[in-house]
Protein backbone atom coordinates (compact mmCIF):
# COMPACT_ATOMS: atom_id res chain seq x y z
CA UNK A 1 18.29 -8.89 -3.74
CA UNK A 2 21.37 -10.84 -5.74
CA UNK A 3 20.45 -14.08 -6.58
CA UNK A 4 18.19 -15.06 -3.78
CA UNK A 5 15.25 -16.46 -4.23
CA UNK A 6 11.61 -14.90 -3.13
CA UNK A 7 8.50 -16.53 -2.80
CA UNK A 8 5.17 -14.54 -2.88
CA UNK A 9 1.82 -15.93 -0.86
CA UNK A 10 -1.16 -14.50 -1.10
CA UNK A 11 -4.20 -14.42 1.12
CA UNK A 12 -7.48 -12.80 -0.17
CA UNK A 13 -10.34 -11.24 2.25
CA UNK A 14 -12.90 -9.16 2.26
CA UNK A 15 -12.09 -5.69 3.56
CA UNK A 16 -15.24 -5.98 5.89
CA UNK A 17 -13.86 -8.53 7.94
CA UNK A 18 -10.73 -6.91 9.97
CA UNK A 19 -11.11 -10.14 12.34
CA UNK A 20 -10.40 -12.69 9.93
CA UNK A 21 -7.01 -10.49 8.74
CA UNK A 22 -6.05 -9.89 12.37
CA UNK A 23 -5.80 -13.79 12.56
CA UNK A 24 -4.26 -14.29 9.36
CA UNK A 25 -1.76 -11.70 10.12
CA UNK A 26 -0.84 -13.64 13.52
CA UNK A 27 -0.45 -16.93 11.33
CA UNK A 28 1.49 -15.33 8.58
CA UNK A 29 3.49 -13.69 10.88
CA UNK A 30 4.93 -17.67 11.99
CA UNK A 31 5.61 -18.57 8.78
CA UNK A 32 6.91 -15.87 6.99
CA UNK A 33 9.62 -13.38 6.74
CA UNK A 34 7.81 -10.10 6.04
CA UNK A 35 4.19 -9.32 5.03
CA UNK A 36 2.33 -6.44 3.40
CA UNK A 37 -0.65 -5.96 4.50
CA UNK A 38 -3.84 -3.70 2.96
CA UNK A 39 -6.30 -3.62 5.48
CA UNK A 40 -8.92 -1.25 7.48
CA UNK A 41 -8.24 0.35 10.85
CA UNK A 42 -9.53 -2.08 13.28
CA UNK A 43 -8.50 -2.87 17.15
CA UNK A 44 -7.85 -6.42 16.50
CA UNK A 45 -5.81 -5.64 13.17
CA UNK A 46 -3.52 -3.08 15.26
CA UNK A 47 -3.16 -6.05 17.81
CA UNK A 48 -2.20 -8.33 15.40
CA UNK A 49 0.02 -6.07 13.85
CA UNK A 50 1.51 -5.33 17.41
CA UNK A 51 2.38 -9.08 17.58
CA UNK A 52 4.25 -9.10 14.27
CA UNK A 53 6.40 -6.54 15.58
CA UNK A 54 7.17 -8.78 18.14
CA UNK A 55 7.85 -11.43 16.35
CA UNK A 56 10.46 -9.34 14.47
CA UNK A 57 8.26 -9.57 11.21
CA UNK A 58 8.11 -6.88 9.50
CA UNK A 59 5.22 -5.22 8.01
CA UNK A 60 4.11 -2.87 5.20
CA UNK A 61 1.24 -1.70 4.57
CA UNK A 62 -0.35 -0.86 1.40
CA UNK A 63 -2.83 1.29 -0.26
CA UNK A 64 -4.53 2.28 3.09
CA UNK A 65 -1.92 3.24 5.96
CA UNK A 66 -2.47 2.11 9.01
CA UNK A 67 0.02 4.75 11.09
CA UNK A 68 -0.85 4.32 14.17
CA UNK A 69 0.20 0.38 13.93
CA UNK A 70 3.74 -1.22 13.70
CA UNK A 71 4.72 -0.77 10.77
CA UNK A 72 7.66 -1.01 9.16
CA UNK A 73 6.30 1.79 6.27
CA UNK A 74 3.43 2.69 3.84
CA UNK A 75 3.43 2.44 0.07
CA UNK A 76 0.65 4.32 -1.40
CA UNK A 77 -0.80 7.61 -2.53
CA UNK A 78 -1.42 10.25 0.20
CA UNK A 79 -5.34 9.22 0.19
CA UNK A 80 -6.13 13.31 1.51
CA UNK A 81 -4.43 14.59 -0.83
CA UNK A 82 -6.11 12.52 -3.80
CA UNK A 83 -9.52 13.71 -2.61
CA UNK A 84 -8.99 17.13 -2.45
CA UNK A 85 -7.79 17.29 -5.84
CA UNK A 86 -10.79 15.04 -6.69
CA UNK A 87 -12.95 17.74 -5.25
CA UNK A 88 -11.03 20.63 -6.67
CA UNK A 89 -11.26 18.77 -10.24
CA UNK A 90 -15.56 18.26 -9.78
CA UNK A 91 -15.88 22.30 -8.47
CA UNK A 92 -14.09 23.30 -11.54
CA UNK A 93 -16.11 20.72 -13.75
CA UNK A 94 -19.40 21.35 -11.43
CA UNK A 95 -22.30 23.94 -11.93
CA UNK A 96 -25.23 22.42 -9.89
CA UNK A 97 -25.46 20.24 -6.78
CA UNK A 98 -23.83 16.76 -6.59
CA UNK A 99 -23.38 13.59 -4.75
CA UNK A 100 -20.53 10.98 -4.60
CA UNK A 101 -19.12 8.24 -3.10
CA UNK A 102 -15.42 7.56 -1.91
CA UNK A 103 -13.11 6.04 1.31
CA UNK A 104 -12.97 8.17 4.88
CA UNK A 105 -9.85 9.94 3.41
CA UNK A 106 -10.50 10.90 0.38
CA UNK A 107 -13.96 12.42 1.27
CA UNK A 108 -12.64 14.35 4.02
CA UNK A 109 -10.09 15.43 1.21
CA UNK A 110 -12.95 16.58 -1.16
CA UNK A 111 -15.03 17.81 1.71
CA UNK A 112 -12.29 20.09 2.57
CA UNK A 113 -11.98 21.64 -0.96
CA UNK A 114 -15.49 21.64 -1.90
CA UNK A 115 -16.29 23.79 1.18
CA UNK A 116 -13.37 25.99 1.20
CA UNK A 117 -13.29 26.75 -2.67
CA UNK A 118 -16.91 25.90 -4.36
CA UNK A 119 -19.07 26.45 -1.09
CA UNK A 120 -22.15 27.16 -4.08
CA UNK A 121 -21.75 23.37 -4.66
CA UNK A 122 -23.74 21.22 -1.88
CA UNK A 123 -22.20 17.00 -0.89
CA UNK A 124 -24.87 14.86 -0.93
CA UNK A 125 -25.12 12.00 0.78
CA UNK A 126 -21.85 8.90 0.97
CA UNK A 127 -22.74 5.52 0.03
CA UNK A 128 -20.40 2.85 1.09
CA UNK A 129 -20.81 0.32 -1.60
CA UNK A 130 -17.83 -1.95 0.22
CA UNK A 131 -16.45 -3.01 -3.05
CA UNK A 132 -19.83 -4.95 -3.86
CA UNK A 133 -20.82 -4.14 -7.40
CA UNK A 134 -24.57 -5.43 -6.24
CA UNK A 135 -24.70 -3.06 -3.25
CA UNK A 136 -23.16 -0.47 -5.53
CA UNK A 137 -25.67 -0.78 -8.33
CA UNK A 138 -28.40 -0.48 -5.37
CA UNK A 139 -27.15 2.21 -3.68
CA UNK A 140 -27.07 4.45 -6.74
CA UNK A 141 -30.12 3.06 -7.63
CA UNK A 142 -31.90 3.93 -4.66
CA UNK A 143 -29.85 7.64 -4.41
CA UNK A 144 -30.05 8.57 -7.96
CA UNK A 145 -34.34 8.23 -8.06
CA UNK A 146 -34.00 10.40 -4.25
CA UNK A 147 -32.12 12.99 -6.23
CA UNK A 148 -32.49 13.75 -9.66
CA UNK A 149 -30.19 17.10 -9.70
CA UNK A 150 -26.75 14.95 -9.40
CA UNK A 151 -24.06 16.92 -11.56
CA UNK A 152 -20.82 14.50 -10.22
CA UNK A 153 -20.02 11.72 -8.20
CA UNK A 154 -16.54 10.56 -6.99
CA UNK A 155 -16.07 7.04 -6.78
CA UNK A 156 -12.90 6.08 -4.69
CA UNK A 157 -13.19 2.47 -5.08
CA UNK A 158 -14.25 -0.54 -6.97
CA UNK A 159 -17.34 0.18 -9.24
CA UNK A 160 -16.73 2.62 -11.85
CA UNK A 161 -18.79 0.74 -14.09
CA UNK A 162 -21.30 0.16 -12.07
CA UNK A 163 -21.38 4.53 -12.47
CA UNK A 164 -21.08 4.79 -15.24
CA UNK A 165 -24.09 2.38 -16.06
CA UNK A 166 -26.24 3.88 -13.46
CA UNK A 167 -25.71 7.13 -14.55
CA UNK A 168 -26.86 6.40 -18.01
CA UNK A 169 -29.78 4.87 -17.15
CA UNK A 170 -30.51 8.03 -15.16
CA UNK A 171 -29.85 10.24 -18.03
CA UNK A 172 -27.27 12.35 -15.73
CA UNK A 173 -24.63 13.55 -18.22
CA UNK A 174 -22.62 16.55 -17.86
């Protein structure tokens, strides 16, 4: 970029509120040059991101893709292709049952390998624990005293500790 100068905002929100980034998108989109966005696939989030395209701002998404938006590109990991070698890593590791949690790609990642390559090994339930350590704690709370035969969970997300802890208080170690 030479010698010219950048300035970085930055606006925070909670992933489970695609209106609120839909209109900060629009109001960003006024004011500055380009924005990257990481955000959930939402109508009013592919509007917005509609009108920033028509704005001539451009727009990159991050972490998540969004590619059915207008976009200028994606930086990020290929999110299917991180679960299925999550799953392929916890059927090699796995010898009884399991449960885990992770993000709409990555689960239909690990699905796929878990089915097609370890089909002995049964996917319990998905808890969406929204990057809220509380609901994550009660979540795995409430699913590890359902189901005491947990050999593995994948956590996609925010929370590892949260795991970690639960699964020591549960005695579940591999």
């Amino acid at each position: 970029l030479g010698y010219r100068r950048l300035t970085l905002h930055r606006t925070l929100g909670a992933e489970s509120a695609p209106e609120k980034l839909a209109k900060n998108l629009i109001r960003s989109s006024k004011k500055r040059h380009a924005l990257i966005v990481f955000g959930n696939e939402h109508p009013l989030v592919y509007e917005a991101l509609r009108q920033c395209r028509e704005a001539n701002v451009p727009v990159i998404t991050l972490v998540t893709d969004l590619p059915d938006a207008q976009r200028l590109c994606h930086v990020g990991i290929d999110q299917q292709q991180a679960g299925r070698t999550a799953g392929r890593m916890m059927g090699l590791m796995a010898h009884r049952r399991q449960d885990f949690s992770a993000h709409r790609l990555r689960i239909q990642g690990f699905r796929e390998v878990i089915s097609q390559r370890f089909p002995h090994l049964q996917l319990g339930e998905v808890l969406a624990g929204e990057d809220n350590r509380q609901r994550i704690d009660r979540l795995l709370e409430e699913a590890l005293r359902r189901n005491r035969d947990v050999v593995g969970i994948y956590n996609t997300g925010l929370g590892n500790t949260q795991v970690a802890q639960a699964l020591a208080r549960h005695r579940c170690y591999g």
